[in-house]
C-alpha atoms as a PDB file:
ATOM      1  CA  UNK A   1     -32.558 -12.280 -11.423  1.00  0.00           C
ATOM      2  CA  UNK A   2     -28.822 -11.596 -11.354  1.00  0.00           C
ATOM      3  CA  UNK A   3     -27.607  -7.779 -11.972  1.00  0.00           C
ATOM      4  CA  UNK A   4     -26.428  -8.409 -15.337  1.00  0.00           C
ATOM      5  CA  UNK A   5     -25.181  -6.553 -18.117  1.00  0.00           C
ATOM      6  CA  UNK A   6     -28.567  -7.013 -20.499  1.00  0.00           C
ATOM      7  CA  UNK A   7     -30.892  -5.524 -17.246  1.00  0.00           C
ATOM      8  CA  UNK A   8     -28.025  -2.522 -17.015  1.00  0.00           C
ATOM      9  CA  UNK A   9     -29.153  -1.887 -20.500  1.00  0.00           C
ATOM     10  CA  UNK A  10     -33.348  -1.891 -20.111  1.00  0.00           C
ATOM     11  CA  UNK A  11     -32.702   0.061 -17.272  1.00  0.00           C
ATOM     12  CA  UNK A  12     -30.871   2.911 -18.797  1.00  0.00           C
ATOM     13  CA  UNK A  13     -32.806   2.273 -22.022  1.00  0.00           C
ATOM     14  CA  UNK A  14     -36.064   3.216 -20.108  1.00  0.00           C
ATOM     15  CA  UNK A  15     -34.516   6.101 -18.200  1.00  0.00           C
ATOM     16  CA  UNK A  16     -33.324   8.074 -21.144  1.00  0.00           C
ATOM     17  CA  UNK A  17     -36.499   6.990 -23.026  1.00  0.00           C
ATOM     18  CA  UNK A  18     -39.106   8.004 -20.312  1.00  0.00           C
ATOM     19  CA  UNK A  19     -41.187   4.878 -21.172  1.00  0.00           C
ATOM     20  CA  UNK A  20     -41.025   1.018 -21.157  1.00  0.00           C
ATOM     21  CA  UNK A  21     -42.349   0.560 -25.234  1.00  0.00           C
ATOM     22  CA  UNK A  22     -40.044   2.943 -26.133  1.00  0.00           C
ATOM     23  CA  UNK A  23     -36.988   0.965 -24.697  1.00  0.00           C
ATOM     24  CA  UNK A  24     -38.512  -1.942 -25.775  1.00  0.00           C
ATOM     25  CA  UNK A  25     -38.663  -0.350 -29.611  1.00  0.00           C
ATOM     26  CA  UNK A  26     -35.224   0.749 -29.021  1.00  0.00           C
ATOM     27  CA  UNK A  27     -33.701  -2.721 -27.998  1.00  0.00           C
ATOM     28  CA  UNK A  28     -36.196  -4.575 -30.933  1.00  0.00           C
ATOM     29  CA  UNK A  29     -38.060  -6.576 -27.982  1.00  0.00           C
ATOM     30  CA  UNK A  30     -41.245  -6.899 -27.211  1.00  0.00           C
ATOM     31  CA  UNK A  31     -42.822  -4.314 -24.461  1.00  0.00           C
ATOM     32  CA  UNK A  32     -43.685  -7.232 -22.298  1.00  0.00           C
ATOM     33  CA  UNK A  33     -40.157  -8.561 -21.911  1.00  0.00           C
ATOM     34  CA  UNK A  34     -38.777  -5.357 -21.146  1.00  0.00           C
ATOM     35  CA  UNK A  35     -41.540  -5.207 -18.433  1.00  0.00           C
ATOM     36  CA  UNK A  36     -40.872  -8.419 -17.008  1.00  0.00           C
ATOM     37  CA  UNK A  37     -37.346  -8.016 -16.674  1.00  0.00           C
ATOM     38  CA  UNK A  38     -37.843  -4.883 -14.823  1.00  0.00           C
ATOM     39  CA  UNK A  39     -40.300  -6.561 -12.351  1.00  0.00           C
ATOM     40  CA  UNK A  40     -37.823  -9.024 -11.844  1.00  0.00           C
ATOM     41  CA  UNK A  41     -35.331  -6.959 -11.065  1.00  0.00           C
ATOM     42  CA  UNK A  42     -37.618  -5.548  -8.281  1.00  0.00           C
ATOM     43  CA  UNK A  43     -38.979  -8.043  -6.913  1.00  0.00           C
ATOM     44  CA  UNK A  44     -35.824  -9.681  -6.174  1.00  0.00           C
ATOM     45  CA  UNK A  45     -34.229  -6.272  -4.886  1.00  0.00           C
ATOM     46  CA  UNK A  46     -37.654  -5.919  -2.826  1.00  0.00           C
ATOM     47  CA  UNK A  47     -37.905  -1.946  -3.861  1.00  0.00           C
ATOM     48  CA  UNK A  48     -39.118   0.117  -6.974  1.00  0.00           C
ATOM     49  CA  UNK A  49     -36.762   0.651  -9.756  1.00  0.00           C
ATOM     50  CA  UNK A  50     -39.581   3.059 -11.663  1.00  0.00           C
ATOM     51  CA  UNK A  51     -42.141   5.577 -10.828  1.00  0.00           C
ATOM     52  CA  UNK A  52     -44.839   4.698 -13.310  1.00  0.00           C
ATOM     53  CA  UNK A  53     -47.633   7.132 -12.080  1.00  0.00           C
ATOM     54  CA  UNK A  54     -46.882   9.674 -14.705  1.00  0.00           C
ATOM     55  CA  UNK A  55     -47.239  10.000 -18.326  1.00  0.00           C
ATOM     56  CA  UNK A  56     -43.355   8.768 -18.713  1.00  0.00           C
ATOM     57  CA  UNK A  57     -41.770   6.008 -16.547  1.00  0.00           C
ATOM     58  CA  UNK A  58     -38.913   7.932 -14.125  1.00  0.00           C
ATOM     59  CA  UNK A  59     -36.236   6.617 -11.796  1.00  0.00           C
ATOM     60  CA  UNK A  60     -37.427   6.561  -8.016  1.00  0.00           C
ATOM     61  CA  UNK A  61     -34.478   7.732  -6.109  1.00  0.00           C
ATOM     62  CA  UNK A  62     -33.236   3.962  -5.281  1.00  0.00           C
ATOM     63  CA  UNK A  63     -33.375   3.564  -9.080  1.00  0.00           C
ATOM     64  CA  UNK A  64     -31.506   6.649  -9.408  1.00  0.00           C
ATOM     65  CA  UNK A  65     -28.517   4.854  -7.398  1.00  0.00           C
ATOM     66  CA  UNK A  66     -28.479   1.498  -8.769  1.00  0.00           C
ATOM     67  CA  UNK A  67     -28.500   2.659 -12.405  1.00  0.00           C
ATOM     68  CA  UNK A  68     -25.781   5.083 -11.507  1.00  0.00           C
ATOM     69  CA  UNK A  69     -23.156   2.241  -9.771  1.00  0.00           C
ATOM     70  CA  UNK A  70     -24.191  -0.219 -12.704  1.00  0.00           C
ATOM     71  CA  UNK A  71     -22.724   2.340 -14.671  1.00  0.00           C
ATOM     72  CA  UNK A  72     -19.861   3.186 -13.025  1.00  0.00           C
ATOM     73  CA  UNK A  73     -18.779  -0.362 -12.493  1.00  0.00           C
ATOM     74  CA  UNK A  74     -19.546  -1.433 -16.586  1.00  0.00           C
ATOM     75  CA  UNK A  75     -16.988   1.636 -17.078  1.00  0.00           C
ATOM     76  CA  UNK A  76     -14.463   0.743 -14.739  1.00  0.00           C
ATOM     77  CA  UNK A  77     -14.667  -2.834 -16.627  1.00  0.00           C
ATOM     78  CA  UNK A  78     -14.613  -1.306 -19.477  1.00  0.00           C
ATOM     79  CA  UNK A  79     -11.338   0.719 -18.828  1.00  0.00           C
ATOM     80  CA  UNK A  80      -9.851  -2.268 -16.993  1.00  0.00           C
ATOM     81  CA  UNK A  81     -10.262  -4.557 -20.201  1.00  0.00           C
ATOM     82  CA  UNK A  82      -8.427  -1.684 -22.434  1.00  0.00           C
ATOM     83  CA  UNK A  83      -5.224  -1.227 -19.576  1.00  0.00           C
ATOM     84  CA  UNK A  84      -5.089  -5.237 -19.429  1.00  0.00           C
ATOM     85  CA  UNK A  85      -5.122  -5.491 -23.537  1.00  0.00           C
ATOM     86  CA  UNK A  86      -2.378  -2.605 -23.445  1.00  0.00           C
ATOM     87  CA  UNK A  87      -0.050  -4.179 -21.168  1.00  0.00           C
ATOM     88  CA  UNK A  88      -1.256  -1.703 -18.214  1.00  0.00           C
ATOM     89  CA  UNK A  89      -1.586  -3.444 -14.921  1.00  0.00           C
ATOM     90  CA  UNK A  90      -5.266  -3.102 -13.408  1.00  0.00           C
ATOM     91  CA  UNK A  91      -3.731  -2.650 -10.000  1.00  0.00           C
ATOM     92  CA  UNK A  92       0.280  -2.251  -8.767  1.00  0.00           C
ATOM     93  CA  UNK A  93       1.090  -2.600  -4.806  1.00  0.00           C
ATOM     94  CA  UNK A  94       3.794  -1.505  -3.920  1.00  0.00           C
ATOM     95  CA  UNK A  95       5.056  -2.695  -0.462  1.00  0.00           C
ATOM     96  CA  UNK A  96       7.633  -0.123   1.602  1.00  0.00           C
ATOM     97  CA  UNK A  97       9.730  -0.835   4.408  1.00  0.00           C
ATOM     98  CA  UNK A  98       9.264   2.270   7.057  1.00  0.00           C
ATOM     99  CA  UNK A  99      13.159   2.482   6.954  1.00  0.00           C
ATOM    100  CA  UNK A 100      11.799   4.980   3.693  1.00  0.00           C
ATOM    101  CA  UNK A 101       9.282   7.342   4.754  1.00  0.00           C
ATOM    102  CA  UNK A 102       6.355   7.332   2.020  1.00  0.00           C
ATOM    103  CA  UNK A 103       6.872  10.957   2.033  1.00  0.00           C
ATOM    104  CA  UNK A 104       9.755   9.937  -0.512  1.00  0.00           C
ATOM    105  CA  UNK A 105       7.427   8.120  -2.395  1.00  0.00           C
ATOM    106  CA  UNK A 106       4.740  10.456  -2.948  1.00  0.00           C
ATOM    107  CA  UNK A 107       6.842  12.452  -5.549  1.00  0.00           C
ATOM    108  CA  UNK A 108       7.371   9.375  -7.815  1.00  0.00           C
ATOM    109  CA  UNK A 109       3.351   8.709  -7.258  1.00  0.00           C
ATOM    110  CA  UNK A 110       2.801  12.301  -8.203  1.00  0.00           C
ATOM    111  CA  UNK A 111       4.574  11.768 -11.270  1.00  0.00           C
ATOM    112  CA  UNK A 112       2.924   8.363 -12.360  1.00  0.00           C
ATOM    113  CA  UNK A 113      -0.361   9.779 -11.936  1.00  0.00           C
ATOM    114  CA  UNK A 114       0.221  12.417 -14.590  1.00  0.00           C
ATOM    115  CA  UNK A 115       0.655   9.505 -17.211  1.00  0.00           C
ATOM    116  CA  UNK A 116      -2.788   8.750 -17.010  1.00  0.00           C
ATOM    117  CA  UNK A 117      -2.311   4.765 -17.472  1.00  0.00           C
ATOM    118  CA  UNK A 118      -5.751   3.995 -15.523  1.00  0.00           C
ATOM    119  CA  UNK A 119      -3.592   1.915 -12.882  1.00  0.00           C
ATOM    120  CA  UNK A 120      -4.997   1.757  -9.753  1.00  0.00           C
ATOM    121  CA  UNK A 121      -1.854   2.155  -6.904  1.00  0.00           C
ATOM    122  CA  UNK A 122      -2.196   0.571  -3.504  1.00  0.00           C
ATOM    123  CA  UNK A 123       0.814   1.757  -0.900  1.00  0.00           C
ATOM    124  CA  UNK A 124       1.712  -1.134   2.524  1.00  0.00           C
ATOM    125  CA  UNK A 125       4.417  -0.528   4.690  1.00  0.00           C
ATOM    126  CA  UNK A 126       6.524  -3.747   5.955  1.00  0.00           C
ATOM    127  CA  UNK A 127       8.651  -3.972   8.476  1.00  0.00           C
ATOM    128  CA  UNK A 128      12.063  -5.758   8.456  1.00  0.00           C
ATOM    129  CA  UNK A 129      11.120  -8.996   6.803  1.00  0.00           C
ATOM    130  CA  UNK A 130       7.159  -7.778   6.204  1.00  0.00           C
ATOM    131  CA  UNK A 131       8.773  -6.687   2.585  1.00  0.00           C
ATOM    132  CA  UNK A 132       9.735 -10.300   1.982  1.00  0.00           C
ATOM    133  CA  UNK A 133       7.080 -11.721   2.969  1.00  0.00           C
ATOM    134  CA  UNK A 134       4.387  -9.386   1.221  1.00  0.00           C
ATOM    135  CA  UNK A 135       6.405 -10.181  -2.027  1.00  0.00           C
ATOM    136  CA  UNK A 136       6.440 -13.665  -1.148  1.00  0.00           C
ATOM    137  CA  UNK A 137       2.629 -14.365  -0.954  1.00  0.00           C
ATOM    138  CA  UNK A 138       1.595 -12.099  -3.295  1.00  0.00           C
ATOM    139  CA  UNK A 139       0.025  -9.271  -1.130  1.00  0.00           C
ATOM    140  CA  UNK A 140       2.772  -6.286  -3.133  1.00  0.00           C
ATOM    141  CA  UNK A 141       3.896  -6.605  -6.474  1.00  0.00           C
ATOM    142  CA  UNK A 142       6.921  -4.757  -5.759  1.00  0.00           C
ATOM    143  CA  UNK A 143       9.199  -4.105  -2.341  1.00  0.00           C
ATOM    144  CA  UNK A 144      10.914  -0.879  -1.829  1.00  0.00           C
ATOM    145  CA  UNK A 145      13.567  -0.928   0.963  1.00  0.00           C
ATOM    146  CA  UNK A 146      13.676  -4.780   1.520  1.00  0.00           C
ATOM    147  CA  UNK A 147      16.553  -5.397   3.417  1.00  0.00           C
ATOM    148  CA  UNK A 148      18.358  -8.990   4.654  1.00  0.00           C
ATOM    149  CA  UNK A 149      18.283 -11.949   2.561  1.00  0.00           C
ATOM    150  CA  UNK A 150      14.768 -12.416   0.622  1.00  0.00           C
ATOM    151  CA  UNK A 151      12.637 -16.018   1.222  1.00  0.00           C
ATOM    152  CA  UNK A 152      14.090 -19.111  -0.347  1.00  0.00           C
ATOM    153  CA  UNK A 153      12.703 -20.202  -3.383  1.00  0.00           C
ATOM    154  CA  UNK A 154      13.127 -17.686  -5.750  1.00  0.00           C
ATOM    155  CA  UNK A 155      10.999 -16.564  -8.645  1.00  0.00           C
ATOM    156  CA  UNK A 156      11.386 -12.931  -8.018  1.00  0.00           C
ATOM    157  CA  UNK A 157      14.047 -10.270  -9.411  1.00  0.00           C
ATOM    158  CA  UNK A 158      16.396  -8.149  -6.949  1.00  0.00           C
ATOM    159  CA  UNK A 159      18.039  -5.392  -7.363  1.00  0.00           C
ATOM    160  CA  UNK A 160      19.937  -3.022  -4.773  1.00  0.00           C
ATOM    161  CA  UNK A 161      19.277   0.542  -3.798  1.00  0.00           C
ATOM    162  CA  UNK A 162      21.727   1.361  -1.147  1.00  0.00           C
ATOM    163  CA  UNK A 163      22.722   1.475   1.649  1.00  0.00           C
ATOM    164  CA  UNK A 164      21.845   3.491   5.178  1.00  0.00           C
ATOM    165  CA  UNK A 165      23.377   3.961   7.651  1.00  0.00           C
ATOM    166  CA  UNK A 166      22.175   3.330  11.271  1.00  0.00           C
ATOM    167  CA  UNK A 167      23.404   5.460  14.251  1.00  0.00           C
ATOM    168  CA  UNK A 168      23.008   4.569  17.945  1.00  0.00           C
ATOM    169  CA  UNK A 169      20.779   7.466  19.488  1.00  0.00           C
ATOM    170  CA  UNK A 170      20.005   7.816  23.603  1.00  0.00           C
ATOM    171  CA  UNK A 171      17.596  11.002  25.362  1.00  0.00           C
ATOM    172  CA  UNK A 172      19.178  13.495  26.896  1.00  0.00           C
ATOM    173  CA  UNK A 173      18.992  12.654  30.558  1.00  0.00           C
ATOM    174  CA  UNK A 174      19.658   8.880  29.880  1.00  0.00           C
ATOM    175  CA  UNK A 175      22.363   6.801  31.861  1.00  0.00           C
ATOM    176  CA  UNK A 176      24.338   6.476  28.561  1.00  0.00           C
ATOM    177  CA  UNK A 177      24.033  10.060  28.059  1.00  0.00           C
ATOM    178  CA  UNK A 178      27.793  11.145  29.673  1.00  0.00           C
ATOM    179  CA  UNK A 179      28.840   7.527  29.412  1.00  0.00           C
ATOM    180  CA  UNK A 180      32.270   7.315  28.641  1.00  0.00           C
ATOM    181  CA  UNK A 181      32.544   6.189  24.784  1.00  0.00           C
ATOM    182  CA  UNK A 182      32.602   3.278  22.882  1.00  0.00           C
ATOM    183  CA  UNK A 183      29.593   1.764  25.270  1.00  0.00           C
ATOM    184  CA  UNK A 184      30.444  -1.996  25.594  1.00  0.00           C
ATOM    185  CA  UNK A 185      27.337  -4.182  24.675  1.00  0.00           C
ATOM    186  CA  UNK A 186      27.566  -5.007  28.527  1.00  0.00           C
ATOM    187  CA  UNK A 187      26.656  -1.438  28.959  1.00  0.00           C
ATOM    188  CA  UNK A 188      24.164  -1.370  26.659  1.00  0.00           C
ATOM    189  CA  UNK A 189      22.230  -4.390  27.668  1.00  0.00           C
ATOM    190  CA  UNK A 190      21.405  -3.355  30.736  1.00  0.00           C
ATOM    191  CA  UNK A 191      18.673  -0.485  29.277  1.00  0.00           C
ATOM    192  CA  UNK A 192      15.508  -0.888  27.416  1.00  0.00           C
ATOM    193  CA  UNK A 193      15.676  -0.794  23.470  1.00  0.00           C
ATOM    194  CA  UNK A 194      13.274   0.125  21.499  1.00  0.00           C
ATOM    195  CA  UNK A 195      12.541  -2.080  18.484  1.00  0.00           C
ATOM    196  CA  UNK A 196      10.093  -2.356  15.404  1.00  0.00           C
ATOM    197  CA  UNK A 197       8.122  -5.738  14.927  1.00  0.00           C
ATOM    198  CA  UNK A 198       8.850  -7.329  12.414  1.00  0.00           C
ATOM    199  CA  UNK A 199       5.683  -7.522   9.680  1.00  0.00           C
ATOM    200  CA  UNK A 200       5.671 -11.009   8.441  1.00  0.00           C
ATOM    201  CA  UNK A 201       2.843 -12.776   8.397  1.00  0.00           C
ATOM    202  CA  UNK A 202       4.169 -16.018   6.789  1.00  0.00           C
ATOM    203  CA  UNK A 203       7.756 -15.995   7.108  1.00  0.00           C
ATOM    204  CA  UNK A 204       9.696 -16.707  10.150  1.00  0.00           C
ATOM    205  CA  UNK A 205      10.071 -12.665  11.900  1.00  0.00           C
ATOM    206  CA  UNK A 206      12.997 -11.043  12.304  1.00  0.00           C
ATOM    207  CA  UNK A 207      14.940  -9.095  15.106  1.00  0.00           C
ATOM    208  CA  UNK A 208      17.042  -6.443  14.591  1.00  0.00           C
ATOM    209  CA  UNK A 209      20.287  -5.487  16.788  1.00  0.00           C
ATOM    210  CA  UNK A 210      19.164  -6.866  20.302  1.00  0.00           C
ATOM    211  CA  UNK A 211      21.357  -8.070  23.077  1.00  0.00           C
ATOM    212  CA  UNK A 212      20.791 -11.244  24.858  1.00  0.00           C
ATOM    213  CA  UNK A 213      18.670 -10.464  28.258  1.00  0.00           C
ATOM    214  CA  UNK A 214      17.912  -6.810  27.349  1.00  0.00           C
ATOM    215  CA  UNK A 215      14.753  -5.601  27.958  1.00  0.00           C
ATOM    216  CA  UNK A 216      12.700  -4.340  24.804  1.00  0.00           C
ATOM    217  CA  UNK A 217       9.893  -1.772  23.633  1.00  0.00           C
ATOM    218  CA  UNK A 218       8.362  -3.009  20.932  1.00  0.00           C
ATOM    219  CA  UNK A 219       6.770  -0.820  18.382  1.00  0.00           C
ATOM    220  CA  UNK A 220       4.805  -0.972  15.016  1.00  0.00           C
ATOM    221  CA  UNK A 221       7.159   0.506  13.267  1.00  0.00           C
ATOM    222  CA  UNK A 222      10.482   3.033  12.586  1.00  0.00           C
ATOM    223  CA  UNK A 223       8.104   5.937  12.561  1.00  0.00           C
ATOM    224  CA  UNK A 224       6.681   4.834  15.903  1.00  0.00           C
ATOM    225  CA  UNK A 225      10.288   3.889  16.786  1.00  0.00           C
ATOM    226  CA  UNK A 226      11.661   7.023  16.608  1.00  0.00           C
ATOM    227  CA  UNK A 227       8.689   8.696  18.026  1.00  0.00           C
ATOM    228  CA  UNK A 228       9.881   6.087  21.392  1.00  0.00           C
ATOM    229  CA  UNK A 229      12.851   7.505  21.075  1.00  0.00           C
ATOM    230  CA  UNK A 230      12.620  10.939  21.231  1.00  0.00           C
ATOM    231  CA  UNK A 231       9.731  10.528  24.196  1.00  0.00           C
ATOM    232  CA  UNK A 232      12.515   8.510  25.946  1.00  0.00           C
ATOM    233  CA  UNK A 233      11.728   5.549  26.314  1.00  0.00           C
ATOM    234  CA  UNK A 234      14.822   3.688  25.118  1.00  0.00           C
ATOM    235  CA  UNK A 235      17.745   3.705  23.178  1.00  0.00           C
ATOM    236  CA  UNK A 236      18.830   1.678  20.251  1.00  0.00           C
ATOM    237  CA  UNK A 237      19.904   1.990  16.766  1.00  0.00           C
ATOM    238  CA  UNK A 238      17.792   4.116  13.723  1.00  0.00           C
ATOM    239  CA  UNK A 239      18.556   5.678  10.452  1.00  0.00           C
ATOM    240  CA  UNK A 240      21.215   8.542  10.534  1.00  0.00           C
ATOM    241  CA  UNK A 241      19.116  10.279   7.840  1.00  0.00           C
ATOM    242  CA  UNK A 242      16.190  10.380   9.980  1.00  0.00           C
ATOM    243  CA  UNK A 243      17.284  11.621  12.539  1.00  0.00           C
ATOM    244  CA  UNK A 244      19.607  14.411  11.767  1.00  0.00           C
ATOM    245  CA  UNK A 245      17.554  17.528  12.834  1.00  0.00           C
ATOM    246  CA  UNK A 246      17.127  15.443  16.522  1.00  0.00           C
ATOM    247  CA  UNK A 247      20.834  15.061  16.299  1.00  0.00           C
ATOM    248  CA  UNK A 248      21.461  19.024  15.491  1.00  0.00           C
ATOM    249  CA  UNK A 249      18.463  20.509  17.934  1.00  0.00           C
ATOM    250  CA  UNK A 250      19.977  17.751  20.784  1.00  0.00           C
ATOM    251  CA  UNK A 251      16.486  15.863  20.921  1.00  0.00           C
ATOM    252  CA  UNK A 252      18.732  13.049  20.785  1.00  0.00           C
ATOM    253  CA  UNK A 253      22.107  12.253  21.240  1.00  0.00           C
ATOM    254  CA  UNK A 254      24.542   9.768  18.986  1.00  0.00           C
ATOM    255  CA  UNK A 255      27.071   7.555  20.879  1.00  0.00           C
ATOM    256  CA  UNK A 256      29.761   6.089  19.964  1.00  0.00           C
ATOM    257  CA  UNK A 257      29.634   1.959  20.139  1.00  0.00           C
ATOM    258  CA  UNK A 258      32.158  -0.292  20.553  1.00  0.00           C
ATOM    259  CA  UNK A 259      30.660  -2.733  17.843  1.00  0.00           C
ATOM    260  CA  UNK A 260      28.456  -0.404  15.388  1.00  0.00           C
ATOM    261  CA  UNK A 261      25.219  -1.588  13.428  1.00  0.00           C
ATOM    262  CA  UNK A 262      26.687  -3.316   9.820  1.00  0.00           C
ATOM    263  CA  UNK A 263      25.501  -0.723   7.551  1.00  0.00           C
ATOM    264  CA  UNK A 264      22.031  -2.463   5.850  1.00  0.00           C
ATOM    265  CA  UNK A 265      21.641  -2.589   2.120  1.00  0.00           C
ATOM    266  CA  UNK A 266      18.634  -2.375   0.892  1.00  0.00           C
ATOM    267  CA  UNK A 267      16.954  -3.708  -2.515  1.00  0.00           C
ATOM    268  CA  UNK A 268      13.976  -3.209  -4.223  1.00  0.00           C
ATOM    269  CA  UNK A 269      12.556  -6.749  -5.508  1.00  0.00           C
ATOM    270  CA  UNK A 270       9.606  -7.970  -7.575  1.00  0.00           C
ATOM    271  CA  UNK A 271       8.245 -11.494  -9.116  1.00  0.00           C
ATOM    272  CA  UNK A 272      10.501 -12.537 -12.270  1.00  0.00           C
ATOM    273  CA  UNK A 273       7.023 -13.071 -13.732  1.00  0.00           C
ATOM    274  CA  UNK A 274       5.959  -9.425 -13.616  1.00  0.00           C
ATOM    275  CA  UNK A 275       6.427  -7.255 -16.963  1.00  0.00           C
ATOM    276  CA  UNK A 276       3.221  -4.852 -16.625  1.00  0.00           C
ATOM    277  CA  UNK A 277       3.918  -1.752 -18.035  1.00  0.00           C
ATOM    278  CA  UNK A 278       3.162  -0.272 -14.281  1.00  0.00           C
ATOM    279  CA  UNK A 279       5.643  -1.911 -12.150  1.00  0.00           C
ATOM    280  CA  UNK A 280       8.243  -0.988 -15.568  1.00  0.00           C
ATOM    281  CA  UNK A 281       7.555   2.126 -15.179  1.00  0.00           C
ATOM    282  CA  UNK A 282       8.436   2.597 -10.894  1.00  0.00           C
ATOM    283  CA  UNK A 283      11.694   0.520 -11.855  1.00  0.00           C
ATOM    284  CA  UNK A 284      12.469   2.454 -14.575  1.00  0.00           C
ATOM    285  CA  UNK A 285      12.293   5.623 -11.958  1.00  0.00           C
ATOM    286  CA  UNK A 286      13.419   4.524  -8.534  1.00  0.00           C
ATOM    287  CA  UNK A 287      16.086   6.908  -7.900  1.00  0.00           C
ATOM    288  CA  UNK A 288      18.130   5.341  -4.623  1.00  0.00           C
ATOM    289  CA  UNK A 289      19.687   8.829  -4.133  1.00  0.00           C
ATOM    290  CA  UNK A 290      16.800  10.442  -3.265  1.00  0.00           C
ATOM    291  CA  UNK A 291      15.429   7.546  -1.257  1.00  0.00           C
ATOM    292  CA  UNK A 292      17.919   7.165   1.031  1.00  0.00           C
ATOM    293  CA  UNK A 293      19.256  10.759   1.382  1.00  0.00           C
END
């Protein structure tokens, strides 16, 4: 026998009952089928459901458990049915590129959760094309800080954010540290840069701002980039907002380059075929000031 709905209901019939002919009254069934679909049940599971040494039948403690996550899951059903039929998604993921750190979205989440919609929210951070690409086979509903052209094909709704701009950062003690500025790309190329991989798992990766020959770090991440940086191990281009205390406490050190990183803009993006009342809402609210500051 299955765990199904009807044996959910003997078994929490005979719990708050305390007896099998009482459930059985209760449900207008015969004692004999409520006791057969309880043996059932047990037999197949391979461990008692009921104490039945006492006057009234009681829960052993694996009864206890089961009874309680057949419960929980018929309510989460339950709720998930009513935020379907309302227009309330049962799950949003939202995919990030770590050129925002999710320390800007938290607020936003903060602020979602006090509407009490039921949604359950799943955060993923992409890399570089990882935001395409998560949008693009369904694994995030909607892409924060996508940046570059999205996958051909369309069927999904863009819709900028901003821009950033990227500063080229060396350690103190580096080669290009007193170099005479702009650094050529000659110059340049002959240290290690430190890059993030690209998080695509379908669509052809990405590199970002590499010189032919140059030997590269490669890192999860812009987190884990800048952490490279700052231990130095490289040099490269990152995010003049994250980086302005290094700047200011000489951590790291901007240079002037003689051909600077295209400022990026960045979009936010979801499938044309997506109205939940969820994913509404975060568009309703991305603010691209406060994002990108």
């Amino acid at each position: 026998m299955r765990l199904t709905l009807d044996a959910l209901a003997v078994l929490e019939a005979i719990a708050r009952k305390g007896s099998f002919a009482a459930a059985a009254a209760e449900m207008y069934r015969v004692p004999s089928a409520i006791t057969y679909t309880v043996n059932k049940l047990e037999q197949d599971l391979k461990v008692d459901l009921f104490d039945r040494s006492g006057h009234r039948a009681k829960l052993t403690p694996a009864g206890e458990k089961l009874l309680h996550h057949l419960l929980r899951a018929a309510q989460e059903l339950e709720l998930t049915v009513k935020r379907v039929a309302t227009g309330w998604e049962a799950e949003l993921t939202l995919a990030v590129d770590t050129l925002i750190p999710l320390s800007k979205i938290y607020p936003l989440v903060t602020d979602f959760y006090a509407e009490n919609t039921g949604t359950q929210l799943r955060i993923i951070t992409e890399v570089l094309g990882g935001a395409w690409d998560a949008l693009a086979t369904g694994r995030a509903d909607l892409v924060i800080g996508a940046s570059g052209e999205g996958p051909p094909g369309g069927g999904y709704t863009v819709r900028a954010l901003g821009e950033m701009e990227f500063v080229f950062v060396v350690p103190p003690g580096h080669p290009l540290a007193n170099a005479t500025v702009p650094l050529t790309n000659e110059e340049i190329s002959q240290h290690r840069a430190i890059a993030s991989a690209d998080s695509s798992r379908n669509l052809p990766p990405r590199t970002s701002y590499l010189l032919t020959g140059q030997d590269v770090l490669t890192v999860p991440c812009m987190r884990t980039k800048l952490d490279a940086h700052r231990a130095g191990l490289g040099v490269g281009f990152v995010p003049r907002s994250l980086v302005e205390d290094d700047l200011v406490t000489g951590r790291l050190i901007m240079k002037t380059v003689a051909y600077p990183c295209p400022i990026p803009r960045l979009f936010t993006a979801w499938r044309s075929s997506h109205t939940g009342k969820a994913l509404m809402w975060f568009l309703e609210r991305l603010d691209s000031g406060k994002l990108l500051a």
